[in-house]
Protein backbone atom coordinates (compact mmCIF):
# COMPACT_ATOMS: atom_id res chain seq x y z
CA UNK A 1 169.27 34.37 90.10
CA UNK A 2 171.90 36.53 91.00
CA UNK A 3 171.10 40.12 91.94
CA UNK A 4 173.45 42.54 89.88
CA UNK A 5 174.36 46.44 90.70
CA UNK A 6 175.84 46.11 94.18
CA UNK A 7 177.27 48.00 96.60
CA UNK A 8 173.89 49.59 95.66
CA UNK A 9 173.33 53.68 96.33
CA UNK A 10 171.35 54.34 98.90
CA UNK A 11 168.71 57.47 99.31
CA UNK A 12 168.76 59.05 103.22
CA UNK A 13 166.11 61.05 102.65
CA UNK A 14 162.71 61.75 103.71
CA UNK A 15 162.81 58.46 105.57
CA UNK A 16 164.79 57.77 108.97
CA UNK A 17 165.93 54.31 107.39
CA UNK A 18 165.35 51.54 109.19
CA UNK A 19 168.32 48.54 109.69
CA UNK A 20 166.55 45.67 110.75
CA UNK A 21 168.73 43.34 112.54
CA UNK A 22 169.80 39.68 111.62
CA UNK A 23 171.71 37.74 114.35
CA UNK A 24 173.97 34.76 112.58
CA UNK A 25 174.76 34.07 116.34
CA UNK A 26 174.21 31.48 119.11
CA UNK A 27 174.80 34.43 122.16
CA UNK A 28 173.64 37.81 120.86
CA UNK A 29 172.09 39.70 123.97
CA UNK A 30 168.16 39.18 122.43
CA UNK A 31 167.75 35.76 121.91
CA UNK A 32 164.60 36.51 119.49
CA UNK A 33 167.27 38.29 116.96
CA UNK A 34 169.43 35.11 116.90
CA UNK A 35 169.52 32.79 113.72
CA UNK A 36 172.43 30.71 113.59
CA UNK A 37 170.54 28.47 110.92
CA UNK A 38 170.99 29.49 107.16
CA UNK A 39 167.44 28.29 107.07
CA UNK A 40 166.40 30.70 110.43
CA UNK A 41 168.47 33.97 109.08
CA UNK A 42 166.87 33.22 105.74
CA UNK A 43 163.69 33.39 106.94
CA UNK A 44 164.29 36.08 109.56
CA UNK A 45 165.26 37.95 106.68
CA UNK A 46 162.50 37.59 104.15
CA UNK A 47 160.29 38.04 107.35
CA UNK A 48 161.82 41.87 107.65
CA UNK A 49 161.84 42.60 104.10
CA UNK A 50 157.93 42.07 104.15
CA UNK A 51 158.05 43.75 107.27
CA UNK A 52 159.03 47.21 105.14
CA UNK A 53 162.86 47.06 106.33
CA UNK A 54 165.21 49.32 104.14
CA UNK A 55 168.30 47.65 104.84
CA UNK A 56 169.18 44.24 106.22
CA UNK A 57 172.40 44.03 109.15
CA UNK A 58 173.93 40.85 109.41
CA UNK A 59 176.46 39.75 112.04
CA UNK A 60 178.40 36.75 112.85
CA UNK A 61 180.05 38.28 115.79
CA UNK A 62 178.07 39.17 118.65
CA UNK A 63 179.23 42.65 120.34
CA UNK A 64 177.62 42.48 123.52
CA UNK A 65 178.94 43.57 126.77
CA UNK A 66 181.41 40.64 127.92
CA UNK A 67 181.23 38.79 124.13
CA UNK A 68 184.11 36.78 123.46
CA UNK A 69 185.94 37.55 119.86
CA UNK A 70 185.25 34.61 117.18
CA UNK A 71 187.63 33.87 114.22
CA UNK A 72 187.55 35.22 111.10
CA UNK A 73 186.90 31.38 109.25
CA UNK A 74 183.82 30.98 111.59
CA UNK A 75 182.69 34.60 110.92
CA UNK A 76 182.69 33.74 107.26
CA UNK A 77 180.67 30.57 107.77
CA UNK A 78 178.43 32.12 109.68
CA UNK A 79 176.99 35.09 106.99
CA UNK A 80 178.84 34.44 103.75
CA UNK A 81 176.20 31.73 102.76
CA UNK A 82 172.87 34.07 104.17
CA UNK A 83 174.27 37.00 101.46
CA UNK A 84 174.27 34.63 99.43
CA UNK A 85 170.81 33.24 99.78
CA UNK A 86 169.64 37.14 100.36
CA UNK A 87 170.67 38.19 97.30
CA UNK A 88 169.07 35.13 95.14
CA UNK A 89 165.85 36.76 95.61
CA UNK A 90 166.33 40.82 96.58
CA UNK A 91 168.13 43.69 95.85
CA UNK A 92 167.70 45.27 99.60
CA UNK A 93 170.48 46.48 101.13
CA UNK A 94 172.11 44.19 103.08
CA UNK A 95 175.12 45.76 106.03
CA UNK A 96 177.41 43.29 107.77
CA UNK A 97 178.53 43.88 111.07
CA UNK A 98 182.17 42.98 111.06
CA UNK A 99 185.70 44.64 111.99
CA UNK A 100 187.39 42.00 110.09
CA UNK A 101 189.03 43.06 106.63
CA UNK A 102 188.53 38.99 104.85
CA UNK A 103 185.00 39.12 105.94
CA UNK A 104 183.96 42.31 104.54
CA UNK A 105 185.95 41.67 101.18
CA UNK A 106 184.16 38.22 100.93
CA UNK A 107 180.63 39.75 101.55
CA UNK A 108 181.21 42.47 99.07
CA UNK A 109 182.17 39.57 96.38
CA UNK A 110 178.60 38.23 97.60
CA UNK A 111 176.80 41.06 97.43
CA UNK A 112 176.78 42.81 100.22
CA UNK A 113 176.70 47.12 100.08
CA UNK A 114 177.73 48.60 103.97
CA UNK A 115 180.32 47.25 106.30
CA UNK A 116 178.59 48.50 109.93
CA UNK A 117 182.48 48.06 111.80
CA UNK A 118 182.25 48.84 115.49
CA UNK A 119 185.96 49.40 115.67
CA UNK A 120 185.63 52.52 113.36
CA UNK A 121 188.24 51.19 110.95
CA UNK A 122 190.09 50.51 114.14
CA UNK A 123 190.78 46.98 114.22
CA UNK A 124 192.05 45.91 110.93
CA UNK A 125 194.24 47.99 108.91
CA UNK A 126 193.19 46.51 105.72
CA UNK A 127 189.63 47.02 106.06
CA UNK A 128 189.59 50.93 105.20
CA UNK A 129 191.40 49.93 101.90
CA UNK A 130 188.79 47.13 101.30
CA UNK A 131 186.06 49.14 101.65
CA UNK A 132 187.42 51.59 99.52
CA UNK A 133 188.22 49.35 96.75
CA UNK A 134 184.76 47.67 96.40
CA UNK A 135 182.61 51.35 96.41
CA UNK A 136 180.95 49.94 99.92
CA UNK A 137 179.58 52.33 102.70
CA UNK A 138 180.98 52.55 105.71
CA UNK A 139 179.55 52.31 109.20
CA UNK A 140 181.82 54.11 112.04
CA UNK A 141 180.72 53.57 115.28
CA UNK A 142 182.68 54.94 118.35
CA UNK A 143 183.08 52.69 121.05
CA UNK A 144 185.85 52.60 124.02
CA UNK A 145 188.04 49.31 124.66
CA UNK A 146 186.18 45.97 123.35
CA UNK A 147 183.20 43.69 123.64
CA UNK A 148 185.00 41.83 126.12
CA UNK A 149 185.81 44.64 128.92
CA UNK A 150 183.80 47.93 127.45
CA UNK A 151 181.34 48.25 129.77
CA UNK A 152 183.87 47.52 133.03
CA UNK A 153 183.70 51.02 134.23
CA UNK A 154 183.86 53.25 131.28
CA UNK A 155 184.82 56.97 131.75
CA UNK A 156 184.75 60.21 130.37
CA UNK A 157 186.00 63.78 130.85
CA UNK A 158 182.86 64.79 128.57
CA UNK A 159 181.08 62.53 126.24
CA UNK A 160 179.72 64.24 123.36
CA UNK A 161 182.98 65.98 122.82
CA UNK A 162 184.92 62.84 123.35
CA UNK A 163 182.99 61.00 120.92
CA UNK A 164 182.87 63.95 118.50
CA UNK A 165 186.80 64.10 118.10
CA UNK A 166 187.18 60.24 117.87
CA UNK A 167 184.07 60.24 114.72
CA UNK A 168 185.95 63.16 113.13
CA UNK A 169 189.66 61.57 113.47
CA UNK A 170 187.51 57.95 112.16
CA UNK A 171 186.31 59.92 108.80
CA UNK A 172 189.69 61.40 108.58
CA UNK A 173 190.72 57.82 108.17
CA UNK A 174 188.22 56.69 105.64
CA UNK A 175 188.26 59.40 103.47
CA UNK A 176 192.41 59.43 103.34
CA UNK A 177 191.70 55.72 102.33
CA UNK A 178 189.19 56.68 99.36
CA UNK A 179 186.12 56.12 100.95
CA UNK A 180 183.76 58.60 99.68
CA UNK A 181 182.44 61.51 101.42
CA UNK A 182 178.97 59.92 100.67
CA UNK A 183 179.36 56.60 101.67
CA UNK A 184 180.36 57.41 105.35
CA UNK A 185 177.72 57.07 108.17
CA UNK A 186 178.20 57.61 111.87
CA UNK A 187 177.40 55.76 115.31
CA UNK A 188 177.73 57.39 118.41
CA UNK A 189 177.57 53.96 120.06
CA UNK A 190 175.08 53.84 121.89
CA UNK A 191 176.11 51.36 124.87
CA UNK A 192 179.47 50.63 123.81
CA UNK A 193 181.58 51.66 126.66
CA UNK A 194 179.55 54.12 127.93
CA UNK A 195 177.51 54.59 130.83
CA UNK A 196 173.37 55.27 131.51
CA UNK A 197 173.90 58.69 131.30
CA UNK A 198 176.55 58.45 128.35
CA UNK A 199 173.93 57.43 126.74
CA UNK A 200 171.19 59.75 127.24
CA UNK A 201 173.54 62.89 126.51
CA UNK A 202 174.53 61.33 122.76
CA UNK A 203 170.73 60.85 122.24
CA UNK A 204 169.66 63.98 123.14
CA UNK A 205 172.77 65.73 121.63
CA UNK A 206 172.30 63.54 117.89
CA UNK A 207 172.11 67.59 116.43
CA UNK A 208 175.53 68.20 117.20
CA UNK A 209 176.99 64.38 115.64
CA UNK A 210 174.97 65.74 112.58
CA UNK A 211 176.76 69.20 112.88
CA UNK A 212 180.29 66.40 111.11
CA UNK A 213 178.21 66.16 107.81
CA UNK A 214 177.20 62.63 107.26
CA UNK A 215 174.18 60.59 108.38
CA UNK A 216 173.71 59.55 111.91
CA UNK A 217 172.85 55.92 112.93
CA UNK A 218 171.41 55.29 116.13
CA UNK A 219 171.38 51.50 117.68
CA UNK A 220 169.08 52.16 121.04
CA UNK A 221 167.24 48.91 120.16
CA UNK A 222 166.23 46.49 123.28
CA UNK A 223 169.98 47.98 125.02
CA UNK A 224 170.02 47.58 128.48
CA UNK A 225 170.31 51.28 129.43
CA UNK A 226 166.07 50.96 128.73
CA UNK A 227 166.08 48.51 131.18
CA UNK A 228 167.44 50.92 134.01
CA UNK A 229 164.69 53.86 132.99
CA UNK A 230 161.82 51.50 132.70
CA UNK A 231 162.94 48.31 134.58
CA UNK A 232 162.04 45.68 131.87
CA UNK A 233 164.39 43.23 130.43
CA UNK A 234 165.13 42.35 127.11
CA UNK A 235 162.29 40.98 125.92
CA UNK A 236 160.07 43.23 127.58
CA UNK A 237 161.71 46.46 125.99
CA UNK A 238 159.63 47.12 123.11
CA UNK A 239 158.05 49.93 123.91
CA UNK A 240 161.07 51.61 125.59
CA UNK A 241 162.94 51.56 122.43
CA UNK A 242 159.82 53.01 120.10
CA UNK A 243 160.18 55.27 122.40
CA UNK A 244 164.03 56.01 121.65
CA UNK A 245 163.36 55.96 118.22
CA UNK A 246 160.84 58.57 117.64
CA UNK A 247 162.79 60.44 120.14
CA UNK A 248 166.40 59.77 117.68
CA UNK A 249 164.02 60.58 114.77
CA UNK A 250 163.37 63.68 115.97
CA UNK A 251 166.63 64.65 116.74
CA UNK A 252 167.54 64.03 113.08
CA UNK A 253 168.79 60.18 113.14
CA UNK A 254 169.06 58.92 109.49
CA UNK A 255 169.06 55.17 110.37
CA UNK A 256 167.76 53.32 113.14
CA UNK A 257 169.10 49.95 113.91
CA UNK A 258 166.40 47.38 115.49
CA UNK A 259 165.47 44.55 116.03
CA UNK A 260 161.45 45.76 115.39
CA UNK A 261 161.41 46.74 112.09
CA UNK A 262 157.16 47.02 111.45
CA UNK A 263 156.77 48.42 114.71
CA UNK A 264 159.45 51.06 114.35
CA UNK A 265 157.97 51.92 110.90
CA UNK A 266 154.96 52.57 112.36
CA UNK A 267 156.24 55.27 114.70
CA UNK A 268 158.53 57.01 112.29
CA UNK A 269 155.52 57.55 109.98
CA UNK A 270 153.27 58.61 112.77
CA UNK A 271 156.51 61.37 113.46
CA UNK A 272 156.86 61.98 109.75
CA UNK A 273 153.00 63.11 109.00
CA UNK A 274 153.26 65.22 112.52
CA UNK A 275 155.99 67.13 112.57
CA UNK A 276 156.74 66.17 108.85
CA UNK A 277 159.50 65.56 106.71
CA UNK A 278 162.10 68.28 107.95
CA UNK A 279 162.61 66.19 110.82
CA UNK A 280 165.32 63.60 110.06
CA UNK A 281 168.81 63.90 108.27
CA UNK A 282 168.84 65.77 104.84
CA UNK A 283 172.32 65.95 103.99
């Protein structure tokens, strides 16, 4: 059966939304996120739907520190088909991770709703156009240089404004393309050529990235910066980045990107009946 209705709207509030993430890699940085298989991301994906996820991330590219690029045909084979098989059975949300223009167009024909490019519309000068002319959201994430050589000493003058002025001149960009206003989300960029304490100031300034207007996503999940606060690698980092999420939650994140999508429910609900509703993104 094939789903209808898509790119689908999608409601930012009361939640923080949760992205959980689907790997359609062999090298991503977590090796429990990766499902090369159609038959693993299939699974991995009905496994986070029951799980409570609100929207699915698929990515046939990994984009951690020191990843080498991959081509646009082996991109394609690597997600096209798990859209595909997504959407025979559910209508949830599904993001690709991409800054390639053919690969975005082809999962929109699939089904797909939110491109999630960590280039910012940077890498591909068709992709603002294609995004445009299928209704799709829009994922712009700041990062400095690429996978390759963004973490090889990274510098900056002052982060948060940095950052700031490269998001703003990013929506500038979409919206002269015909994105709408509504469909654009931001990422900071959490570990994407910046350094530990990069990091920390975006976190604790997410207030002033919501000061632009549009929905903040945060992707803190497993990242190595955890590792230097508590000391625990990847597979050891749950709690570290429950802990980044309640604390992005209640700096008004709208969407948290992770790789633990029941735990991370958990927390944002604790959050939610606490401090209540008033503390995530309301437009």
């Amino acid at each position: 059966m094939c789903v209808p209705d898509h790119p689908a709207d999608i409601d930012f509030f009361p939640k923080p939304l949760v992205m959980g993430i689907i790997n359609c890699t062999p090298d991503s940085f977590f090796p429990s996120s990766r499902a090369a298989a159609l038959a693993d991301a299939s699974r991995k994906a009905r496994q986070l739907i029951a799980e409570g996820a609100h929207i699915l991330d698929l990515g046939g590219e990994s984009s951690r520190p020191g990843a080498d690029y991959v081509d646009e045909a082996e991109e394609l084979r690597r997600v096209i088909p798990v859209v595909e098989e997504i959407r025979k059975t559910s209508q949830i949300p599904i993001s690709i991770d991409t800054r390639k223009a053919g690969v975005a167009e082809a999962a929109f024909k699939a089904g797909a709703d939110i491109i999630n490019d960590i280039s910012a519309l940077q890498d591909d000068a068709a992709m603002a156009g294609i995004i445009a002319d299928y209704g799709g959201y829009v994922v712009l994430m700041h990062k400095k240089g690429s996978p390759r050589d963004m973490q090889l000493e990274p510098h900056y003058v002052n982060v948060l404004d940095e950052v700031l002025a490269e998001l703003q001149l990013a929506v500038e960009k979409a919206l002269r393309a015909g994105i709408k206003k509504e469909k654009i989300i931001l990422d900071p960029g959490i570990g994407f050529g910046k350094r530990h304490q990069d990091n920390l100031d975006l976190l604790r300034n997410i207030p002033r990235i919501n000061e632009l207007g549009y929905p903040v996503l945060i992707g803190h999940s497993r990242k190595s910066f955890l590792e230097k606060i508590c000391g625990r690698g990847v597979d050891e980092r749950i709690y570290a980045s429950i802990s980044a999420g309640v604390l992005a939650q209640l700096k008004g994140a709208a969407v948290l990107r992770v790789h633990d999508v029941a735990a991370t429910l958990d927390a944002a609900a604790v959050v939610r009946a606490v401090e209540g509703e008033g503390t995530v993104w309301s437009g």
